[in-house]
N, C-alpha and C. Protein backbone atom coordinates (compact mmCIF):
# COMPACT_ATOMS: atom_id res chain seq x y z
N UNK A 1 93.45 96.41 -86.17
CA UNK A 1 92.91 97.19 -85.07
C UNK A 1 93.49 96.71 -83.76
N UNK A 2 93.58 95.66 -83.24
CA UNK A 2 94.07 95.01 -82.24
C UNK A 2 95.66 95.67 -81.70
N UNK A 3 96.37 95.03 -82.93
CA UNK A 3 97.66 95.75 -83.04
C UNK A 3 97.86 97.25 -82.66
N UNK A 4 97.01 98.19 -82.91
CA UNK A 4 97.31 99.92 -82.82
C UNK A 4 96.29 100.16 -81.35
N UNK A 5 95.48 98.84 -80.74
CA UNK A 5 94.90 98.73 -79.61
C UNK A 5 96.60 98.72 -78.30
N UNK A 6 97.42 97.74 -78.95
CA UNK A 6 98.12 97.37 -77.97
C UNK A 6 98.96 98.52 -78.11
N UNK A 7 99.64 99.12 -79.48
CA UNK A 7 100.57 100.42 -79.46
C UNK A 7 100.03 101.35 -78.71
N UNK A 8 99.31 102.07 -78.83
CA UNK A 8 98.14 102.63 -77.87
C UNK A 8 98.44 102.72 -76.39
N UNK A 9 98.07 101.06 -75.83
CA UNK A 9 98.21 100.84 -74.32
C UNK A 9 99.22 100.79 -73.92
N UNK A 10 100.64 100.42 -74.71
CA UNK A 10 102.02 100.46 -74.84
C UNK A 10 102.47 102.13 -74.78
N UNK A 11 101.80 102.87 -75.48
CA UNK A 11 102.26 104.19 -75.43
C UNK A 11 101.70 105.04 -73.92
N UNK A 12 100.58 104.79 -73.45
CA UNK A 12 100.17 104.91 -72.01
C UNK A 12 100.94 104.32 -71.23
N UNK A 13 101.58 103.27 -71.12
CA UNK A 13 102.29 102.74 -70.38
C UNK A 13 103.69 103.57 -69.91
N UNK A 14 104.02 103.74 -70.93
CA UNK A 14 105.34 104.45 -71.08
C UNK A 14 105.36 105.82 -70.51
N UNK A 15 104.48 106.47 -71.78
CA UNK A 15 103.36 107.97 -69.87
C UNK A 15 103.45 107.81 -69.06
N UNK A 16 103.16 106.50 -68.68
CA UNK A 16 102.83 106.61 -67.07
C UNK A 16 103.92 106.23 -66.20
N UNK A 17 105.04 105.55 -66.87
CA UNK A 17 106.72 105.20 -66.25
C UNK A 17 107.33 106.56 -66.26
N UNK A 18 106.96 107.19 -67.55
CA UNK A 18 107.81 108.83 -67.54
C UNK A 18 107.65 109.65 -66.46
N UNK A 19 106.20 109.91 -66.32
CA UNK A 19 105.94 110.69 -65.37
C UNK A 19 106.07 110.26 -63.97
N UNK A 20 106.01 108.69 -63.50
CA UNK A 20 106.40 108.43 -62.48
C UNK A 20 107.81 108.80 -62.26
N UNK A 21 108.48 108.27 -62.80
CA UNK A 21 110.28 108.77 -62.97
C UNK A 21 110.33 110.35 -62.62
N UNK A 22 109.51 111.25 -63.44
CA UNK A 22 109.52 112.33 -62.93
C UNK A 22 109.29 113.15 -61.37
N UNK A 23 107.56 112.05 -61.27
CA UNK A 23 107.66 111.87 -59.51
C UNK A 23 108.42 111.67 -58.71
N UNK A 24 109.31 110.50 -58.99
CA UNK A 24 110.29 110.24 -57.81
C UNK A 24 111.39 110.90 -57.65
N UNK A 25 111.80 111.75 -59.16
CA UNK A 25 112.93 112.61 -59.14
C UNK A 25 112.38 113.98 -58.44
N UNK A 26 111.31 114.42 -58.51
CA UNK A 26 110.61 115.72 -57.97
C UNK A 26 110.59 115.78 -56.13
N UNK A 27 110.23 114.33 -55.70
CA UNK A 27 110.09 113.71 -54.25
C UNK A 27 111.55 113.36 -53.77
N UNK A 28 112.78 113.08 -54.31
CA UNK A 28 114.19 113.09 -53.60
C UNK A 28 114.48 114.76 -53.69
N UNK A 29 114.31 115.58 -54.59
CA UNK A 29 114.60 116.99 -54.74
C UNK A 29 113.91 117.51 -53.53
N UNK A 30 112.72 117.43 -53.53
CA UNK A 30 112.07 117.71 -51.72
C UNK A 30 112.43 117.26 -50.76
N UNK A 31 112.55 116.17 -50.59
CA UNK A 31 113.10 115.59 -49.38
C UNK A 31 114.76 116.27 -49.22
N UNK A 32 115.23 116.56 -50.03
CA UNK A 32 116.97 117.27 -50.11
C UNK A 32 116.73 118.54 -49.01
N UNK A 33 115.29 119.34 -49.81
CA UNK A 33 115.11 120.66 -49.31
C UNK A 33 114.94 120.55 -47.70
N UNK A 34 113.64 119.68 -47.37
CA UNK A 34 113.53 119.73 -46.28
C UNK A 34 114.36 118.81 -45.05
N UNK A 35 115.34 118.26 -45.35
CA UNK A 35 116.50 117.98 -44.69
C UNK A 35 117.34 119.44 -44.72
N UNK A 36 117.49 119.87 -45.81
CA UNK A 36 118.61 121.22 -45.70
C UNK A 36 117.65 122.46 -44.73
N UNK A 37 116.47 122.62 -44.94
CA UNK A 37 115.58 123.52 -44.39
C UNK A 37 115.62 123.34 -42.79
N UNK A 38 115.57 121.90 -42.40
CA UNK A 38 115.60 120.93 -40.29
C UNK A 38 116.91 121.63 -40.08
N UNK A 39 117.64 121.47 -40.83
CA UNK A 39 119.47 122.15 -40.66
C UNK A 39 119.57 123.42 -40.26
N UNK A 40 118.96 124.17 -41.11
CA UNK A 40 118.79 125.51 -40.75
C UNK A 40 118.01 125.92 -39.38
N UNK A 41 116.92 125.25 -39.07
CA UNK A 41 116.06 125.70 -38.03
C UNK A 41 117.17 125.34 -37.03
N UNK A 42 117.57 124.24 -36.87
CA UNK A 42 117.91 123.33 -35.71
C UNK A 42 119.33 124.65 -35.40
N UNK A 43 120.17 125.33 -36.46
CA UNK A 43 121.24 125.76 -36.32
C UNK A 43 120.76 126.59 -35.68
N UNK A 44 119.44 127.68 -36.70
CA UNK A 44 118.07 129.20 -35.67
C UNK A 44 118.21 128.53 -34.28
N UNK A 45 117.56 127.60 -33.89
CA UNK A 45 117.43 127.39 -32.64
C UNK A 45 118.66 127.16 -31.62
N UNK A 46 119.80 127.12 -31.85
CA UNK A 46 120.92 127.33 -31.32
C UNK A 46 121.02 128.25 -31.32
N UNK A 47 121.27 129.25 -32.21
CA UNK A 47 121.92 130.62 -32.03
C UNK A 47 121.08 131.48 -31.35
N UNK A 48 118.98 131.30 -31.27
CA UNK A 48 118.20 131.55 -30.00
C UNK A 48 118.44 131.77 -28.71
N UNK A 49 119.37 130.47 -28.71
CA UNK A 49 119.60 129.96 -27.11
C UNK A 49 120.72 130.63 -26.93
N UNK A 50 122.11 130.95 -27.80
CA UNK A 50 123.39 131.70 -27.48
C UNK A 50 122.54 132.80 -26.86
N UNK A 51 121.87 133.39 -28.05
CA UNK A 51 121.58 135.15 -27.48
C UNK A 51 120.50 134.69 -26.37
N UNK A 52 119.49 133.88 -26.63
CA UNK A 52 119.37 134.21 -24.75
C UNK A 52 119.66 134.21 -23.80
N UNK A 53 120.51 133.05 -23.41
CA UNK A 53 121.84 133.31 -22.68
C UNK A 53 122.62 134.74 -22.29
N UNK A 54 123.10 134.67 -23.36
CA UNK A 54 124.20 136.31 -23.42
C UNK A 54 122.97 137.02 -22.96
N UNK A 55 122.08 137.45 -23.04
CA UNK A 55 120.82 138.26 -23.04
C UNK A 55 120.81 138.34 -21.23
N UNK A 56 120.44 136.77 -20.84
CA UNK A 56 120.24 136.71 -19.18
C UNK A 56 122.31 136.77 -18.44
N UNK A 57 122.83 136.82 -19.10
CA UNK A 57 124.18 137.05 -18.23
C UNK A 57 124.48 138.34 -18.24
N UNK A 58 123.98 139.45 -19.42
CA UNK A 58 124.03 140.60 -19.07
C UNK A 58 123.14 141.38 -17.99
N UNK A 59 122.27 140.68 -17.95
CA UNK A 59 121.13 141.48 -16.85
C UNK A 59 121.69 140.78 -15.89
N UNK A 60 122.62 139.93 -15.26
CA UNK A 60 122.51 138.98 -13.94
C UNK A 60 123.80 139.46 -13.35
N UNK A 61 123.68 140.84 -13.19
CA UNK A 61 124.94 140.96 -12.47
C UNK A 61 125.86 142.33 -13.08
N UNK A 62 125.73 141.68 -14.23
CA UNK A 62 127.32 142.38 -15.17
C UNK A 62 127.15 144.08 -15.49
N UNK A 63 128.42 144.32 -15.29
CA UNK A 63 128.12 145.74 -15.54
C UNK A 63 127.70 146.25 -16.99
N UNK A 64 126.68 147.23 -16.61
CA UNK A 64 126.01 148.16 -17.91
C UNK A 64 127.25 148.55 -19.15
N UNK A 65 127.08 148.20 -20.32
CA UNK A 65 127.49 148.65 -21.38
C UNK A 65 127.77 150.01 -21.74
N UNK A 66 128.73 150.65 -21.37
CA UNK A 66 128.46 152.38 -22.30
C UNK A 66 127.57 152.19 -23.74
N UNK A 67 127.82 151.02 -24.23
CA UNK A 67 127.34 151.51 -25.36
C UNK A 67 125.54 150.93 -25.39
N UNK A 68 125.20 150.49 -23.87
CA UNK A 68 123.98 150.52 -23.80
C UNK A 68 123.05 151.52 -23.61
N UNK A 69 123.90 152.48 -22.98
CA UNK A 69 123.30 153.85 -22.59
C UNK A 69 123.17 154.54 -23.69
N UNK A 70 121.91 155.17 -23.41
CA UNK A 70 120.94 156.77 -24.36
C UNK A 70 121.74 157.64 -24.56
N UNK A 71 122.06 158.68 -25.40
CA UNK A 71 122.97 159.30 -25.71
C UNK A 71 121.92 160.55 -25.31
N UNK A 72 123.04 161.79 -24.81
CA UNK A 72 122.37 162.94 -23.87
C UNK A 72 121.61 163.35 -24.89
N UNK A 73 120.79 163.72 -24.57
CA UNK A 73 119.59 165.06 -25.10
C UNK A 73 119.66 165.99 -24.88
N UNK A 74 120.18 166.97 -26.53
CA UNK A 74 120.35 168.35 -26.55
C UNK A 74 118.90 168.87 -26.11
């Protein structure tokens, strides 16, 4: 009895290394994402600032776009 006591706690043991292993492989796979995900925003938030920019240099001066203008109404 003793003996199939310790196989037993030996076989829990091993459960519980597996699934940790699995944890830490699951937790670098996330951490990948949300480094690649900061990348993306940080790039969004640049290209924000281009077009607002371009946005305030067209109103500050510059001449109107033909192709900003309404097209006539039959």
């Amino acid at each position: 009895m003793e003996n199939s006591h310790l196989d037993s706690t030996d076989q829990r043991l091993i459960e519980l290394e597996i699934k940790a292993s699995y944890s830490e492989d699951l937790l670098d796979e996330l951490n990948l994402v949300i480094v690649r995900q900061q990348s993306q925003i940080d790039q969004l938030i640049r290209e924000i600032g281009h077009l607002r920019q371009r946005g305030l240099d067209a109103t500050m001066g510059a001449a109107p776009s033909p192709m900003d203008d309404l097209p006539p109404h039959y």
